[in-house]
N, C-alpha and C. Protein backbone atom coordinates (compact mmCIF):
# COMPACT_ATOMS: atom_id res chain seq x y z
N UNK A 1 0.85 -1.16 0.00
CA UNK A 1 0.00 0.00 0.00
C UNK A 1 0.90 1.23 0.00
N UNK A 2 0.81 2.12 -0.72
CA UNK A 2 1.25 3.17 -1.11
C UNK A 2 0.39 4.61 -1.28
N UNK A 3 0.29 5.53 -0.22
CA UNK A 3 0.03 7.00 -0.55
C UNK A 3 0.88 8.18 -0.50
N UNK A 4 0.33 9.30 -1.09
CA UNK A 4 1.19 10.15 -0.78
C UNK A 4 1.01 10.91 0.43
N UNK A 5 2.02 11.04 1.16
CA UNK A 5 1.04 12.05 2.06
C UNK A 5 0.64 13.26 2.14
N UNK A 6 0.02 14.16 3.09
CA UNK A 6 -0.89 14.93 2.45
C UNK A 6 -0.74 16.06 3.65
N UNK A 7 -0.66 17.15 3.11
CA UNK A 7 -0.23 18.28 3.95
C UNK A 7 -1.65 18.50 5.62
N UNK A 8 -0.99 19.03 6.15
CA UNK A 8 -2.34 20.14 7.13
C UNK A 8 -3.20 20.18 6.41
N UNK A 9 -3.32 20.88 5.10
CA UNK A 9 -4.79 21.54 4.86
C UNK A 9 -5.32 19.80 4.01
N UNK A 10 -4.80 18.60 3.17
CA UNK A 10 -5.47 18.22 2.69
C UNK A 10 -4.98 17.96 1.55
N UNK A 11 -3.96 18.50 0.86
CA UNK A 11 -3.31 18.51 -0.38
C UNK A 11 -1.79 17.50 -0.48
N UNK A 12 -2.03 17.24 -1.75
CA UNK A 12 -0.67 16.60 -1.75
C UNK A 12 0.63 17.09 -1.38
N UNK A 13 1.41 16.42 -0.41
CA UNK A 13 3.05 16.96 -0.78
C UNK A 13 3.27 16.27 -1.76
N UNK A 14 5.04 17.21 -2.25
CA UNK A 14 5.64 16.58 -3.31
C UNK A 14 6.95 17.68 -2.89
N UNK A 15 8.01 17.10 -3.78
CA UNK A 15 9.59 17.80 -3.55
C UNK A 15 10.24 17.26 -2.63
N UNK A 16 9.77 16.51 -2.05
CA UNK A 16 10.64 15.54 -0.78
C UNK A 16 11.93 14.27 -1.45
N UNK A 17 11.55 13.99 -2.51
CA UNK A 17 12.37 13.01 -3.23
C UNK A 17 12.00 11.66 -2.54
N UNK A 18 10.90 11.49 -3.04
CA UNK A 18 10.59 10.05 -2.61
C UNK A 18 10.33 10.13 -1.29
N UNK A 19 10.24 10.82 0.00
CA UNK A 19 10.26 10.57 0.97
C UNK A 19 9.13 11.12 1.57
N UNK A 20 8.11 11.57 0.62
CA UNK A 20 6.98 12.03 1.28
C UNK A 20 5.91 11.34 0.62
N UNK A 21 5.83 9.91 0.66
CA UNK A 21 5.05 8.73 0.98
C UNK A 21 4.93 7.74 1.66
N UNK A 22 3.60 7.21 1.93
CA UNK A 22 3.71 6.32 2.90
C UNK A 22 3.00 5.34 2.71
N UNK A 23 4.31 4.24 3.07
CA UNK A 23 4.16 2.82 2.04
C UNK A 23 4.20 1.49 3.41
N UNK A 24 2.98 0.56 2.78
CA UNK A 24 3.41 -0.58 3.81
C UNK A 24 3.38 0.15 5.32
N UNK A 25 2.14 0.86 5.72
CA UNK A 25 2.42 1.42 7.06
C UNK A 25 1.12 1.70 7.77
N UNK A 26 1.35 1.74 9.19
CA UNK A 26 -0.55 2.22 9.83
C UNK A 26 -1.14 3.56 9.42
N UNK A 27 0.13 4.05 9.01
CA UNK A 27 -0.26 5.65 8.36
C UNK A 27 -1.00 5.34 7.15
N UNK A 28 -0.72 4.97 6.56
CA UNK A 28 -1.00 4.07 4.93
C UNK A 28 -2.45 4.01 4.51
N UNK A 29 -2.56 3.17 5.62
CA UNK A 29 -3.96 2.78 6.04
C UNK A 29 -4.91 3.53 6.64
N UNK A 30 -4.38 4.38 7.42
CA UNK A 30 -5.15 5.23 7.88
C UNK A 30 -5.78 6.50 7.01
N UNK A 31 -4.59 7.25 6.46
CA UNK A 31 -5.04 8.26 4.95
C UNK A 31 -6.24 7.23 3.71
N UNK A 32 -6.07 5.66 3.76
CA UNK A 32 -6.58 5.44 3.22
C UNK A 32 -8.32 5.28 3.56
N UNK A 33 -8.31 4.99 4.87
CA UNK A 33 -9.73 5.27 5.05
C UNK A 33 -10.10 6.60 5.49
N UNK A 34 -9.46 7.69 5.92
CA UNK A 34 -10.03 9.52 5.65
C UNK A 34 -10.09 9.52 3.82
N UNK A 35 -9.44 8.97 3.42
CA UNK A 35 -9.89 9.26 1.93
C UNK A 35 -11.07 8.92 1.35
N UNK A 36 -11.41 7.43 2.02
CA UNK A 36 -12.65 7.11 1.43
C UNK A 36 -13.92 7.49 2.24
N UNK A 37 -13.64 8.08 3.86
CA UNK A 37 -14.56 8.71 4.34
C UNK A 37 -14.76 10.02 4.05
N UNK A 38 -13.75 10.68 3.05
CA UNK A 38 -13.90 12.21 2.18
C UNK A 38 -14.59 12.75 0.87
N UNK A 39 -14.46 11.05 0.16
CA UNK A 39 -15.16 10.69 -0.45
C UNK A 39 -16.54 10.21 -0.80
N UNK A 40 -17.83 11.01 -1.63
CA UNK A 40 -19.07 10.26 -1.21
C UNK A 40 -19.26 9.23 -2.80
N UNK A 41 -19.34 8.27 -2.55
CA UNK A 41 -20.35 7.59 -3.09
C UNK A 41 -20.62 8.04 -4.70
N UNK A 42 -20.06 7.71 -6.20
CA UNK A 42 -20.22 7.99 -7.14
C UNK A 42 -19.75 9.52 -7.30
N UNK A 43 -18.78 9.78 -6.53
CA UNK A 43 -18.27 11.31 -6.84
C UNK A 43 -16.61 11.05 -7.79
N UNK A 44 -15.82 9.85 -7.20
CA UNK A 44 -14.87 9.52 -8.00
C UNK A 44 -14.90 8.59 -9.47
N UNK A 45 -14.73 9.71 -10.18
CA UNK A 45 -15.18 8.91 -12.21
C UNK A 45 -14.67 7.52 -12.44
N UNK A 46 -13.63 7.15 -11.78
CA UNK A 46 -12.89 6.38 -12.15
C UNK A 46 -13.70 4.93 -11.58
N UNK A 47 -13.99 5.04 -10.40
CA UNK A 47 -14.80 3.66 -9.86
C UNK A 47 -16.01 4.78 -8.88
N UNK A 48 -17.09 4.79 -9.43
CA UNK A 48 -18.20 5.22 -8.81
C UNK A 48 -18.67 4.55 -7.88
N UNK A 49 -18.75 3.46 -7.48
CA UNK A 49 -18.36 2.61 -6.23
C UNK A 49 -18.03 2.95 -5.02
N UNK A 50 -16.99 3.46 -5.24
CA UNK A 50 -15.71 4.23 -3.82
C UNK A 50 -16.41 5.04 -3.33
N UNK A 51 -15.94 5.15 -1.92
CA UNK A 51 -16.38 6.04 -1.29
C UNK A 51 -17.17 5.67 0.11
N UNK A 52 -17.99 6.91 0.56
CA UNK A 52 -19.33 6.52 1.43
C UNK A 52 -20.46 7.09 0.93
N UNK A 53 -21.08 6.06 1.49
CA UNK A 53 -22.36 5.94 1.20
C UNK A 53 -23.73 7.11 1.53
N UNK A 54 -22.98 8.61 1.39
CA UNK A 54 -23.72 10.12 2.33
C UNK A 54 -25.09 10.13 1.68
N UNK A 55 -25.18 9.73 0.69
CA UNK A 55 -26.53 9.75 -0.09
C UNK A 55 -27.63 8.58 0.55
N UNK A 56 -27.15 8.07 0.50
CA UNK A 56 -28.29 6.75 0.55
C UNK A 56 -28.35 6.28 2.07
N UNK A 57 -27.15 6.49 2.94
CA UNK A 57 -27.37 5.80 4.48
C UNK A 57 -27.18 6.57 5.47
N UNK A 58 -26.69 7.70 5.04
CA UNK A 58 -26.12 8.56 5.69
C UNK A 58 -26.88 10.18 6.43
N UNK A 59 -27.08 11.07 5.22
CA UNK A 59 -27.72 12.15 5.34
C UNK A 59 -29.11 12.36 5.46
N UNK A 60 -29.55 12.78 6.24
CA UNK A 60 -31.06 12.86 6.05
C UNK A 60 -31.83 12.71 7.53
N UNK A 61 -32.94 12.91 7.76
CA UNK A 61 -34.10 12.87 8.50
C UNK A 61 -33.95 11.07 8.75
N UNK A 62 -33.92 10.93 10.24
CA UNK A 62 -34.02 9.52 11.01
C UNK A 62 -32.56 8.82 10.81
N UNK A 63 -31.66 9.16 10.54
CA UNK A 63 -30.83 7.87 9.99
C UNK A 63 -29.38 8.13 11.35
N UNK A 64 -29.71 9.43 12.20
CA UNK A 64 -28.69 9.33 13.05
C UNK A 64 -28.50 8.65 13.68
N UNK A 65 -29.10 7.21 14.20
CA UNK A 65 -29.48 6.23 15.28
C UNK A 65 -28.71 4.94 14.27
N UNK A 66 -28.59 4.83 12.45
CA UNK A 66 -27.96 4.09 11.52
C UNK A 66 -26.78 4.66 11.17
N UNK A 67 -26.34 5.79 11.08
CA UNK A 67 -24.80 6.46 10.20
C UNK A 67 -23.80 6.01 10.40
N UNK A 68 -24.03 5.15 11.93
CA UNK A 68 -21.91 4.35 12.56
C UNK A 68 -22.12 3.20 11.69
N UNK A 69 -23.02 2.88 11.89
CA UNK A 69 -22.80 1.46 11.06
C UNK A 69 -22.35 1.22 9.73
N UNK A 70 -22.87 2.88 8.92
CA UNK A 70 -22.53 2.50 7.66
C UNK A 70 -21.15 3.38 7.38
N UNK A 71 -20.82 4.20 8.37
CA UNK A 71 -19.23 4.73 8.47
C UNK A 71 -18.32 3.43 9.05
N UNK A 72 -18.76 2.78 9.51
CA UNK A 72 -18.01 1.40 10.39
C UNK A 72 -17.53 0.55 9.18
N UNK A 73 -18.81 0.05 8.27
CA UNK A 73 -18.39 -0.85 7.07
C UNK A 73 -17.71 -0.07 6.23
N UNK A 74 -17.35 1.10 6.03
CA UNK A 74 -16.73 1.91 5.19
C UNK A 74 -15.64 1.69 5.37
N UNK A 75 -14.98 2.08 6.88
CA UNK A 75 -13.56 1.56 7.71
C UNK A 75 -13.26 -0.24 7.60
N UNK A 76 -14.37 -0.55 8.00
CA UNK A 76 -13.65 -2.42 7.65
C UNK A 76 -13.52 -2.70 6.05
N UNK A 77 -14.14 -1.79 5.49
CA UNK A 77 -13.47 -2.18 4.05
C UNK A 77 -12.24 -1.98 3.22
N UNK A 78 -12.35 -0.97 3.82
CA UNK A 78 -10.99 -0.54 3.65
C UNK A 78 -9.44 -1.27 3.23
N UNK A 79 -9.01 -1.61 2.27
CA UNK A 79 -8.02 -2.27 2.39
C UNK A 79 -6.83 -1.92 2.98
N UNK A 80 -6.35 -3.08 3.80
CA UNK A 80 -5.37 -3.50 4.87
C UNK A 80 -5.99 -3.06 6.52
N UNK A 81 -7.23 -2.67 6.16
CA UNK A 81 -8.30 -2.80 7.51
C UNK A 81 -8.37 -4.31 8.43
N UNK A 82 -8.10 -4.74 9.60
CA UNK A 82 -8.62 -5.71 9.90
C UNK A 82 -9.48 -5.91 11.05
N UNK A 83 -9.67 -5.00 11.65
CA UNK A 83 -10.65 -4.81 12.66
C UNK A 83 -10.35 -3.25 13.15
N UNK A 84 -11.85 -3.24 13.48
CA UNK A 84 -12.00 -1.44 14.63
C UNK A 84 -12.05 -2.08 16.11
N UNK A 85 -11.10 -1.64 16.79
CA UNK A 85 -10.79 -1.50 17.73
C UNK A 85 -11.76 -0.65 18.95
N UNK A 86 -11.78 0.62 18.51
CA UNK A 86 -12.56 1.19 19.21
C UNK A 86 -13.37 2.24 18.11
N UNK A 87 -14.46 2.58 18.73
CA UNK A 87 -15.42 3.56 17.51
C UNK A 87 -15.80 4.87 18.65
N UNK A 88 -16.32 5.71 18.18
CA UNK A 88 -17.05 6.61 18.81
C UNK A 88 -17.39 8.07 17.89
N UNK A 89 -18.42 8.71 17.95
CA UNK A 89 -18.28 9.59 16.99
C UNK A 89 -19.77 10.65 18.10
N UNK A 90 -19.47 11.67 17.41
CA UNK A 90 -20.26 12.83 17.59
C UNK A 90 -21.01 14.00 16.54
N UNK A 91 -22.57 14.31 17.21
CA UNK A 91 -23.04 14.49 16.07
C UNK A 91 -23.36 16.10 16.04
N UNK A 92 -23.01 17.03 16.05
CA UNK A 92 -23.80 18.72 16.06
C UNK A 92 -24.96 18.89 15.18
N UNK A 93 -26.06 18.81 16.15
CA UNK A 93 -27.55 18.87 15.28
C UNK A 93 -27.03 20.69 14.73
N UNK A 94 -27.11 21.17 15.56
CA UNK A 94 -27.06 22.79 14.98
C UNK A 94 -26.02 23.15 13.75
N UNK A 95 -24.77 22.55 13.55
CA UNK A 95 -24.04 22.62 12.49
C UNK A 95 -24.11 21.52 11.17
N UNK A 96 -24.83 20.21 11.91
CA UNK A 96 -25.41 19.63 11.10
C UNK A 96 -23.87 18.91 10.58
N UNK A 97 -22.89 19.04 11.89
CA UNK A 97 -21.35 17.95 11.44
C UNK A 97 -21.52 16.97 12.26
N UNK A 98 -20.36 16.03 11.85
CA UNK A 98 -20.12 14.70 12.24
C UNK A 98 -18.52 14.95 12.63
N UNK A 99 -18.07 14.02 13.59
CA UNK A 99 -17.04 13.69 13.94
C UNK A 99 -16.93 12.47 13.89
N UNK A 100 -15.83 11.95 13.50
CA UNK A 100 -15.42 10.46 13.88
C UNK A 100 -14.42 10.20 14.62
N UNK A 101 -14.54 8.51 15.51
CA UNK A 101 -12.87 8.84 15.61
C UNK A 101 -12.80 7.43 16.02
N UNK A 102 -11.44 6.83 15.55
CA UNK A 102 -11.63 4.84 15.78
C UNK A 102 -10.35 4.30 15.71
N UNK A 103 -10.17 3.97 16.16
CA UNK A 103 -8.72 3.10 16.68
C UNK A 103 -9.12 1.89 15.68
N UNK A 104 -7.88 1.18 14.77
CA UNK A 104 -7.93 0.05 13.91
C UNK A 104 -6.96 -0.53 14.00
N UNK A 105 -7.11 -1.85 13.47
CA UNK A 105 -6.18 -3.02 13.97
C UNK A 105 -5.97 -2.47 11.97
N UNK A 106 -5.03 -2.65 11.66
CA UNK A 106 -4.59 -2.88 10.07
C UNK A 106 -3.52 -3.96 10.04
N UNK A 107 -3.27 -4.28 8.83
CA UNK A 107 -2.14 -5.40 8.31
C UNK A 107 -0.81 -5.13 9.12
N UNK A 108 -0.41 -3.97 9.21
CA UNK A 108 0.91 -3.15 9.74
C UNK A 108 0.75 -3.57 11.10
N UNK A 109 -0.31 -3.17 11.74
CA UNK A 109 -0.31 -2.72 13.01
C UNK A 109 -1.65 -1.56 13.50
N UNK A 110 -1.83 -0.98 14.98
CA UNK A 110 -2.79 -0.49 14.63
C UNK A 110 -2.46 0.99 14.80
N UNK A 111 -3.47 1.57 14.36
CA UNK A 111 -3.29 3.34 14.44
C UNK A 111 -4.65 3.94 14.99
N UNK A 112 -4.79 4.85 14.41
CA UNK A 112 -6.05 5.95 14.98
C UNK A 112 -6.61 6.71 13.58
N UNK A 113 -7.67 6.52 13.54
CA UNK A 113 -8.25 7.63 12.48
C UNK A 113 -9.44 9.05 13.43
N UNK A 114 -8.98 9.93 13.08
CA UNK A 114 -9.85 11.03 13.38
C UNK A 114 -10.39 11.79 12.05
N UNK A 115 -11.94 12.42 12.02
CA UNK A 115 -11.69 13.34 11.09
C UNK A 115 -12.85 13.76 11.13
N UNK A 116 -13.04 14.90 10.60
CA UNK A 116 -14.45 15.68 10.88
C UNK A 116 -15.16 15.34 9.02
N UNK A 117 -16.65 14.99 9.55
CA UNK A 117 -17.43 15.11 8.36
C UNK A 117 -18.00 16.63 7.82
């Protein structure tokens, strides 16, 4: 597994000479599921597939009591995912955000994902 990594705001680095990726690692894994939790659901051309599921399980009237579950299978899918460890997330009715945040067992080893929806 191979990404690049990705500054503070979100963007790619580059100019490091090879040394600003991260390969075979819990980091790896971890950018890889904020990516696909950044991602919704038929927004990437290439495999409309990818992603989460904000349309259909996610957003909307009644579904706050369902949304871990379908952010949870998002994270176990993840490749080099092998179990969540710990979950917990938070919801601001008034801003209408999400927080996540989950400790994972991956292929490497385990890490931490945080990230605001």
């Amino acid at each position: 597994m191979r990404y690049r990594t990705l500054s503070p705001t979100g963007d790619y680095t580059f100019g490091a000479n090879g040394t600003n990726f991260l390969v075979n690692s819990p980091a790896a894994v971890a950018q890889a599921v904020q990516t696909r939790l950044g991602i919704a659901v038929g927004e990437w051309f290439l495999d409309i597939t990818y992603g989460t599921p904000y349309q259909s399980k996610i957003l909307g009237m009644g579904r706050v009591a369902t949304y871990d579950s379908a952010i949870q299978d998002v994270i176990l899918n993840t490749p080099g995912v092998s179990a969540i460890v710990q979950y917990s997330s938070t919801v601001n009715p008034k801003t209408r955000a999400a927080s996540v945040f989950a400790v994972i067992d991956t292929i490497y080893g385990q890490t931490t994902v945080s990230t605001d929806l």
